[in-house]
C-alpha atoms as a PDB file:
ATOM      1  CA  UNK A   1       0.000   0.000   0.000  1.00  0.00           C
ATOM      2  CA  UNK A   2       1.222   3.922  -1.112  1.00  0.00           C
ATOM      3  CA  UNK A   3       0.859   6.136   2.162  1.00  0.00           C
ATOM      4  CA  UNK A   4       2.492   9.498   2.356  1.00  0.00           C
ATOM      5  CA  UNK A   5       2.095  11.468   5.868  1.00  0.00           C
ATOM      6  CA  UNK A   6       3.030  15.338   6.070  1.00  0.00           C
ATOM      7  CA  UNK A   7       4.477  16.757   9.331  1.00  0.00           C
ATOM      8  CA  UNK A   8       4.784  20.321  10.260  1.00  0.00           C
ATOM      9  CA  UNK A   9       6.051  22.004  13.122  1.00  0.00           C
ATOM     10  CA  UNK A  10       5.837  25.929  13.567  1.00  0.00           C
ATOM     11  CA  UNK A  11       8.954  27.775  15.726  1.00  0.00           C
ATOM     12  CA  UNK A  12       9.286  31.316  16.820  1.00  0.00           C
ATOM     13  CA  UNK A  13      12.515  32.053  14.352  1.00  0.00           C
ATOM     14  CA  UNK A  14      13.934  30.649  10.966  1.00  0.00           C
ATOM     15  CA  UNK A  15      17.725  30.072  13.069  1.00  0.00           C
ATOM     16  CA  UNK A  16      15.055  27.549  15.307  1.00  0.00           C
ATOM     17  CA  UNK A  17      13.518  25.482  12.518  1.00  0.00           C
ATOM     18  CA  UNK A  18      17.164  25.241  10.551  1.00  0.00           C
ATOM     19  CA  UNK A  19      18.295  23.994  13.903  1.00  0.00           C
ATOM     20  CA  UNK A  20      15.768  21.259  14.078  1.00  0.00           C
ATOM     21  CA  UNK A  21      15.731  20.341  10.932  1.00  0.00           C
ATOM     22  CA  UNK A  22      19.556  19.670  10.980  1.00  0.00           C
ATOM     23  CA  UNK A  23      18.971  17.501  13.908  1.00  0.00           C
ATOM     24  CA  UNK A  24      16.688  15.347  12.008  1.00  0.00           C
ATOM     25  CA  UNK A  25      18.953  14.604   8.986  1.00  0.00           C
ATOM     26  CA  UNK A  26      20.881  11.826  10.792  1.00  0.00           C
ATOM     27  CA  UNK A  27      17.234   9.773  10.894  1.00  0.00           C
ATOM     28  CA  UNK A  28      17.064  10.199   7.114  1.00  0.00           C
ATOM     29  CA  UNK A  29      19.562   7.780   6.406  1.00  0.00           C
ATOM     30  CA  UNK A  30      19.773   4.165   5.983  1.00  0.00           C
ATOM     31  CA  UNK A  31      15.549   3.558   5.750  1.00  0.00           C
ATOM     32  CA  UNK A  32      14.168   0.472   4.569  1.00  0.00           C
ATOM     33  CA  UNK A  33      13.253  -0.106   0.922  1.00  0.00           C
ATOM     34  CA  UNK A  34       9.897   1.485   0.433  1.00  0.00           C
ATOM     35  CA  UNK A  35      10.546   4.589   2.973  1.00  0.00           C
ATOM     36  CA  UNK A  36      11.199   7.488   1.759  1.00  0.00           C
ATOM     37  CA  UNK A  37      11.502  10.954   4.406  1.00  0.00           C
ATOM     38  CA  UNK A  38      12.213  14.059   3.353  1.00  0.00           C
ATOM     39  CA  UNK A  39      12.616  17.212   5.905  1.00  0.00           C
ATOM     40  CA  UNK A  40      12.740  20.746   4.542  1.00  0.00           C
ATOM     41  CA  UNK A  41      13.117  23.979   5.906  1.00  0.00           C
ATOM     42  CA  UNK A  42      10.340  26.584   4.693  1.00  0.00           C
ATOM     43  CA  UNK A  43      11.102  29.702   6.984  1.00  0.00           C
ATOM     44  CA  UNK A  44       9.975  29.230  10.482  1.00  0.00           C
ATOM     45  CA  UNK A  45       8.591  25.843   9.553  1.00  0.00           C
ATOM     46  CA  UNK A  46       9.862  22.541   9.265  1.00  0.00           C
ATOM     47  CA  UNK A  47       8.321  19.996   6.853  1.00  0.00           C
ATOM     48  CA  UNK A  48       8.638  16.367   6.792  1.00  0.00           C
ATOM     49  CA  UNK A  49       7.455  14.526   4.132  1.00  0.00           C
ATOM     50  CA  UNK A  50       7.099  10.475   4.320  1.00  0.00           C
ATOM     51  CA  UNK A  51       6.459   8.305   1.945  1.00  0.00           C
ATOM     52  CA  UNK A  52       5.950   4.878   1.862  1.00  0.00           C
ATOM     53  CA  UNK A  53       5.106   1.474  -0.197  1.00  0.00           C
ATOM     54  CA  UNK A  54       4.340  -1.002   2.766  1.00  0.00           C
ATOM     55  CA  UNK A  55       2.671  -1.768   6.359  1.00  0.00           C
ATOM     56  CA  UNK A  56       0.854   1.179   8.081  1.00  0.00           C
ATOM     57  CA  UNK A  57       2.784  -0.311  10.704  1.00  0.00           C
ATOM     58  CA  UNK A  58       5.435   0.922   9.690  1.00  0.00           C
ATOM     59  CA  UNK A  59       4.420   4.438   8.298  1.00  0.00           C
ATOM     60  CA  UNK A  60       3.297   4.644  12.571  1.00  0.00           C
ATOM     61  CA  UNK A  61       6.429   3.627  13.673  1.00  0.00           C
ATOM     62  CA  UNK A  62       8.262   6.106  11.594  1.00  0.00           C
ATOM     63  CA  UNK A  63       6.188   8.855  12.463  1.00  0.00           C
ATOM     64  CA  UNK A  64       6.489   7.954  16.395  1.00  0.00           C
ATOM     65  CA  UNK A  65      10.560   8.552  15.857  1.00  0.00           C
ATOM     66  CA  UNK A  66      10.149  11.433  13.808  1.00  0.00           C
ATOM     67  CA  UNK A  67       8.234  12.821  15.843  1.00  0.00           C
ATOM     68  CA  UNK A  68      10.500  11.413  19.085  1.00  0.00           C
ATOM     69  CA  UNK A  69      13.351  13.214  17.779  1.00  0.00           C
ATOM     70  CA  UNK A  70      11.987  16.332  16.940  1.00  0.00           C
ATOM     71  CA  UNK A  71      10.955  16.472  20.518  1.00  0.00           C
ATOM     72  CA  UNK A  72      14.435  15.804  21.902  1.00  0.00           C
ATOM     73  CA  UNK A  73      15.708  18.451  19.414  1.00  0.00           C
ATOM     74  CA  UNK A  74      13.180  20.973  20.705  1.00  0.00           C
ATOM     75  CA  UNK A  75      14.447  20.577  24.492  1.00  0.00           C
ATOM     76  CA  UNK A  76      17.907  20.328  23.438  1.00  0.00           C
ATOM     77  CA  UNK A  77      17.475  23.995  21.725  1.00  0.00           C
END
């Protein structure tokens, strides 16, 4: 099954959302056949696209990290 899932999270400055988004690279490496996740940086905004030819499972669990990590990257900043 084709899913794709769009993420976006608002911060108070540009130098924020280029911060987090930077954090999240790292997580965009090395995904399973079938994933695809793209982050971009759209002024204060960061979007996070995922795509994906599989298990919803899987789309779930991807989204739980993403969204893990962009947590961690928010109390880190």
């Amino acid at each position: 099954m084709k899913i794709r899932a769009n993420v976006t999270c608002v911060y108070g400055s540009k130098r924020i959302s280029k911060a987090v988004a930077r954090a999240l690279e790292p997580d965009n490496l090395n995904l399973p056949a079938g994933l695809i996740v793209k982050t971009r940086i759209r002024g204060n905004k960061v979007v996070s696209v995922i795509e994906l030819d599989g298990k919803i499972e899987t789309l779930l669990a991807t989204l739980d990290d993403l969204l893990a990590c962009t947590l961690t990257s928010e109390i880190v900043l």
